[in-house]
Every structure is written in structure tokens, then in C-alpha cells.
C-alpha atoms as a PDB file:
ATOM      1  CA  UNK A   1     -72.877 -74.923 115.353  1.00  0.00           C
ATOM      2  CA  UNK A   2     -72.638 -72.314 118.361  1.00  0.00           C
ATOM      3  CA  UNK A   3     -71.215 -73.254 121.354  1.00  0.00           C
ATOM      4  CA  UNK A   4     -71.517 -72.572 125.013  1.00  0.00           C
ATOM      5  CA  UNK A   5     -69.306 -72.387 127.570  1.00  0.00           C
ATOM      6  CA  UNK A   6     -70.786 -73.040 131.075  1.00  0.00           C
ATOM      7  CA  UNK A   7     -68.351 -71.680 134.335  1.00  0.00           C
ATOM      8  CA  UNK A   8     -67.663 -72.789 136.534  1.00  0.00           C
ATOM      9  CA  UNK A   9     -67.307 -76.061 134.983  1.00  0.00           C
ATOM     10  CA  UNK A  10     -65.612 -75.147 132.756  1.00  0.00           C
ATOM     11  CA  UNK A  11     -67.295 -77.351 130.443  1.00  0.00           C
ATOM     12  CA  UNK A  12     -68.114 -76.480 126.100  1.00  0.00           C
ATOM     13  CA  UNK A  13     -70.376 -77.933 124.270  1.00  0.00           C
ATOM     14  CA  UNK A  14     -72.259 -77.996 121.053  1.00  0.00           C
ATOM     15  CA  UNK A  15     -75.975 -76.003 120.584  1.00  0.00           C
ATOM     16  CA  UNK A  16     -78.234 -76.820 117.378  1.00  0.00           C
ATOM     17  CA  UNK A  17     -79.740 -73.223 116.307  1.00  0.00           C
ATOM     18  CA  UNK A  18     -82.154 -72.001 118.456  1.00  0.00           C
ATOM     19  CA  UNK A  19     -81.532 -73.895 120.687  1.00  0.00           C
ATOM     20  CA  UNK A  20     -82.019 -73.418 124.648  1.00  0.00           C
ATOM     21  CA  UNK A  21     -79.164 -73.875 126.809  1.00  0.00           C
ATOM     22  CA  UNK A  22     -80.532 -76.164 129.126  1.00  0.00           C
ATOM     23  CA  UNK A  23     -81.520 -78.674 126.155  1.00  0.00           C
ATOM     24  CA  UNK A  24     -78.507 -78.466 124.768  1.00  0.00           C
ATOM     25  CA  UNK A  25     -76.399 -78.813 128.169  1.00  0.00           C
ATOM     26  CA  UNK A  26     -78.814 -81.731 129.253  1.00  0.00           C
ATOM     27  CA  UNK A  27     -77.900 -83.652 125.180  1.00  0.00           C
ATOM     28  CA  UNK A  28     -74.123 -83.407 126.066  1.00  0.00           C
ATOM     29  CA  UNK A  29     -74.931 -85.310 129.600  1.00  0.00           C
ATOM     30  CA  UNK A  30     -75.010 -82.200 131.835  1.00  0.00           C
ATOM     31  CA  UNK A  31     -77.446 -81.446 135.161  1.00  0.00           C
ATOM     32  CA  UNK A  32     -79.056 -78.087 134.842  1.00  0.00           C
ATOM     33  CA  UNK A  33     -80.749 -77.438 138.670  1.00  0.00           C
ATOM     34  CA  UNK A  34     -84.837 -76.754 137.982  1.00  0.00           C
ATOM     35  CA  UNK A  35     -87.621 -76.664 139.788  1.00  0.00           C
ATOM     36  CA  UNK A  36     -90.446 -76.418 137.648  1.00  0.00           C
ATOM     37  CA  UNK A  37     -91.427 -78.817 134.334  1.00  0.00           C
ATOM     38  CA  UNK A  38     -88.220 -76.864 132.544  1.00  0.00           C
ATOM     39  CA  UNK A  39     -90.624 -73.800 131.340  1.00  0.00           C
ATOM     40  CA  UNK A  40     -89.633 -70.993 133.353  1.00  0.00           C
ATOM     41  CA  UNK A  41     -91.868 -70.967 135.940  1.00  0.00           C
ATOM     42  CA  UNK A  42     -89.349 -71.748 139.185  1.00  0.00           C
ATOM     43  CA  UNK A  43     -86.179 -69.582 137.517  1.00  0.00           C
ATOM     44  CA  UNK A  44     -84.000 -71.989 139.288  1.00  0.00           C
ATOM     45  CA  UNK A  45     -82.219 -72.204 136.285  1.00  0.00           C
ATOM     46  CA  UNK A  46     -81.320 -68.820 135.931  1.00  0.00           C
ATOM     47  CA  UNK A  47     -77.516 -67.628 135.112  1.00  0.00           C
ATOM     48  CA  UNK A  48     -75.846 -64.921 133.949  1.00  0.00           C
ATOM     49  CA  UNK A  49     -74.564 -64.743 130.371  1.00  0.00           C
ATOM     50  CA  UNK A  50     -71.070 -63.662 130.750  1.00  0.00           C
ATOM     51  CA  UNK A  51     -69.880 -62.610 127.107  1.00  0.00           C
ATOM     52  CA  UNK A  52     -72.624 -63.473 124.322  1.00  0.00           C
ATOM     53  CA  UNK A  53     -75.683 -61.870 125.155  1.00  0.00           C
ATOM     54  CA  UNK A  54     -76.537 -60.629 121.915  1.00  0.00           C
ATOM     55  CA  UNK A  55     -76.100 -64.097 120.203  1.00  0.00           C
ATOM     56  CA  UNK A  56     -79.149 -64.880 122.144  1.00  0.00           C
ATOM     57  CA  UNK A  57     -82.801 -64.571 121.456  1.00  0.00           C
ATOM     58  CA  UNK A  58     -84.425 -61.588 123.203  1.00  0.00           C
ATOM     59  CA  UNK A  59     -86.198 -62.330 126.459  1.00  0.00           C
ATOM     60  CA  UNK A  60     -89.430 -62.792 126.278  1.00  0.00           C
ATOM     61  CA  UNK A  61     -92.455 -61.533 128.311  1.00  0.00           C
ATOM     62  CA  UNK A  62     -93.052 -64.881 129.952  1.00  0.00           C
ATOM     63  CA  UNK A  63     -89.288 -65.126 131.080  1.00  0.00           C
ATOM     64  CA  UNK A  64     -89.290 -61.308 132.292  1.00  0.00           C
ATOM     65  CA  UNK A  65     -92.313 -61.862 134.326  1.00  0.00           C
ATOM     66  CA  UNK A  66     -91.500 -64.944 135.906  1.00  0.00           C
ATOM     67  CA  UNK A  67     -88.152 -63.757 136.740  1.00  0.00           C
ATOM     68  CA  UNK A  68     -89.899 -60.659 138.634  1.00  0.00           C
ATOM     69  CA  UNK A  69     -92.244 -62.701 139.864  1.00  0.00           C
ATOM     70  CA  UNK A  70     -89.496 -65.025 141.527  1.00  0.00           C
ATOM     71  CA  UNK A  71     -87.257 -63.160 142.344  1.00  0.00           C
ATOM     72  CA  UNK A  72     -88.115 -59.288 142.593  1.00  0.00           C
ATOM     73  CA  UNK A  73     -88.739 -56.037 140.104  1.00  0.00           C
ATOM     74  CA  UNK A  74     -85.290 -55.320 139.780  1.00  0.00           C
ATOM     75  CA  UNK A  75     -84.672 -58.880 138.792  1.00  0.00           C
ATOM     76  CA  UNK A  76     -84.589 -57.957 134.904  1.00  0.00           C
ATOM     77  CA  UNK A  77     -82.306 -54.678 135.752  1.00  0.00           C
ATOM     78  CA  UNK A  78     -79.445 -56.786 134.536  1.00  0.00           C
ATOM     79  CA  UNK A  79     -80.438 -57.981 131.278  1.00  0.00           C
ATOM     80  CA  UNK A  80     -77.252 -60.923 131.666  1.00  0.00           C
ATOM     81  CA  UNK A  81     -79.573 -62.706 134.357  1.00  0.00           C
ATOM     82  CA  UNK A  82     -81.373 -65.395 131.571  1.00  0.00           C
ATOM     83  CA  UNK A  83     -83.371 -68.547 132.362  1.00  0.00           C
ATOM     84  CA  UNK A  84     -81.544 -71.879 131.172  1.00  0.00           C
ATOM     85  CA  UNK A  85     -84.983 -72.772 129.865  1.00  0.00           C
ATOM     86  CA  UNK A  86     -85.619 -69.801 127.741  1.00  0.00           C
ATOM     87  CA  UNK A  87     -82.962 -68.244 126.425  1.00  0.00           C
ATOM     88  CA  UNK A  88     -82.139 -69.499 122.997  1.00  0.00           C
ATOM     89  CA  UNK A  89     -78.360 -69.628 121.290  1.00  0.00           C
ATOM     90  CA  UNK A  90     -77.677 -68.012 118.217  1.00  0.00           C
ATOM     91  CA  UNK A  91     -73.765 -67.943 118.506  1.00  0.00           C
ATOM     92  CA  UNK A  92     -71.457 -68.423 120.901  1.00  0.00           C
ATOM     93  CA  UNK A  93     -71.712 -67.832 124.388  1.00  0.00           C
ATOM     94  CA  UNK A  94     -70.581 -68.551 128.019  1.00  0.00           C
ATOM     95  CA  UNK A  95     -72.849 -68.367 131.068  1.00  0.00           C
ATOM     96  CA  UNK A  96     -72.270 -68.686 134.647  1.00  0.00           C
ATOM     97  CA  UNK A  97     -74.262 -71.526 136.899  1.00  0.00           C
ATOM     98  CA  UNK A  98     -73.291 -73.050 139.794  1.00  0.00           C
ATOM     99  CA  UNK A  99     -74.698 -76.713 139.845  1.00  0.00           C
ATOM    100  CA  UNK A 100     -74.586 -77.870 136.423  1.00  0.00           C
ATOM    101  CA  UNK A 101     -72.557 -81.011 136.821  1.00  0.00           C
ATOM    102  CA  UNK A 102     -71.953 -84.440 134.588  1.00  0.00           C
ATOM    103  CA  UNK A 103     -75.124 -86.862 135.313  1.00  0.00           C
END
């Protein structure tokens, strides 16, 4: 099973294949901060994928769009900016998001 490290918690935990990050964070008991029905529109859950990026699925158009829609057109200039909601694990990985915190 991949796993995901989120910082600054600090905390790892388990992903089934395919899996989004914010699913699996919110399985192992986590808060992930959203805005929206937890498909992309809001990007609150966006964070940067610090080591891992390829061991992700691709981002979509839907994700790109929303995230320039949100938050700017250089928004997607740094392809380690992913939404929580969207981006899917293939391997291991660790992202960055402030906020995610035991429920």
C-alpha cells in the first residue's frame, strides 16, 4: 500500500491505490480544511507535494481550471500545488498542509 506523509504533522498513513489523499487522510481520522462538497471546486484543500509527485495521477483539466479559477493563472506554474480532493496516490508521497489535524 503507498503511503503519505502529511507535514507539518508529521503524521503517515496508509492509501488504497488510487486513492485521493484527502479520502485516505479523512479513513485514518484526519481533518483535511474544504470548502466545497470535497470536488475541487473551493481548492481549499490544496498543498504542495513535497517529494512524490510522479507517484501521483496527472492533474486533470477540472483540477487545473479550478485552481486558476481560485486562485490565479499562474496558479498551475508549480505543478507541486495539487488539490487534496483530486490528486490520486500511486506510491509514496509527502505533502505539505497546514490544518490537517486528528478529528
Amino acid at each position: 500500500m503507498p503511503r503519505i506523509r502529511i507535514e507539518p504533522l508529521g503524521s503517515i498513513i496508509e492509501a488504497n491505490q488510487h486513492e485521493s489523499v484527502m479520502e485516505a487522510a479523512e479513513r485514518h481520522g484526519l481533518f483535511w480544511p474544504v470548502g466545497c462538497a470535497r470536488n475541487g471546486e473551493c481548492t481549499n484543500c490544496a498543498m504542495e507535494v513535497l517529494s512524490g509527485l510522479s507517484r501521483m495521477t496527472g492533474m486533470g483539466r477540472y483540477e487545473r481550471s479550478n485552481l486558476i479559477r481560485q486562485r490565479g493563472p499562474r496558479a498551475t506554474d508549480d505543478a507541486r500545488l495539487r488539490l487534496a480532493c483530486q490528486a490520486r496516490v500511486l506510491g509514496d508521497v509527502v505533502v505539505y498542509k497546514r490544518g490537517v489535524d486528528p478529528l
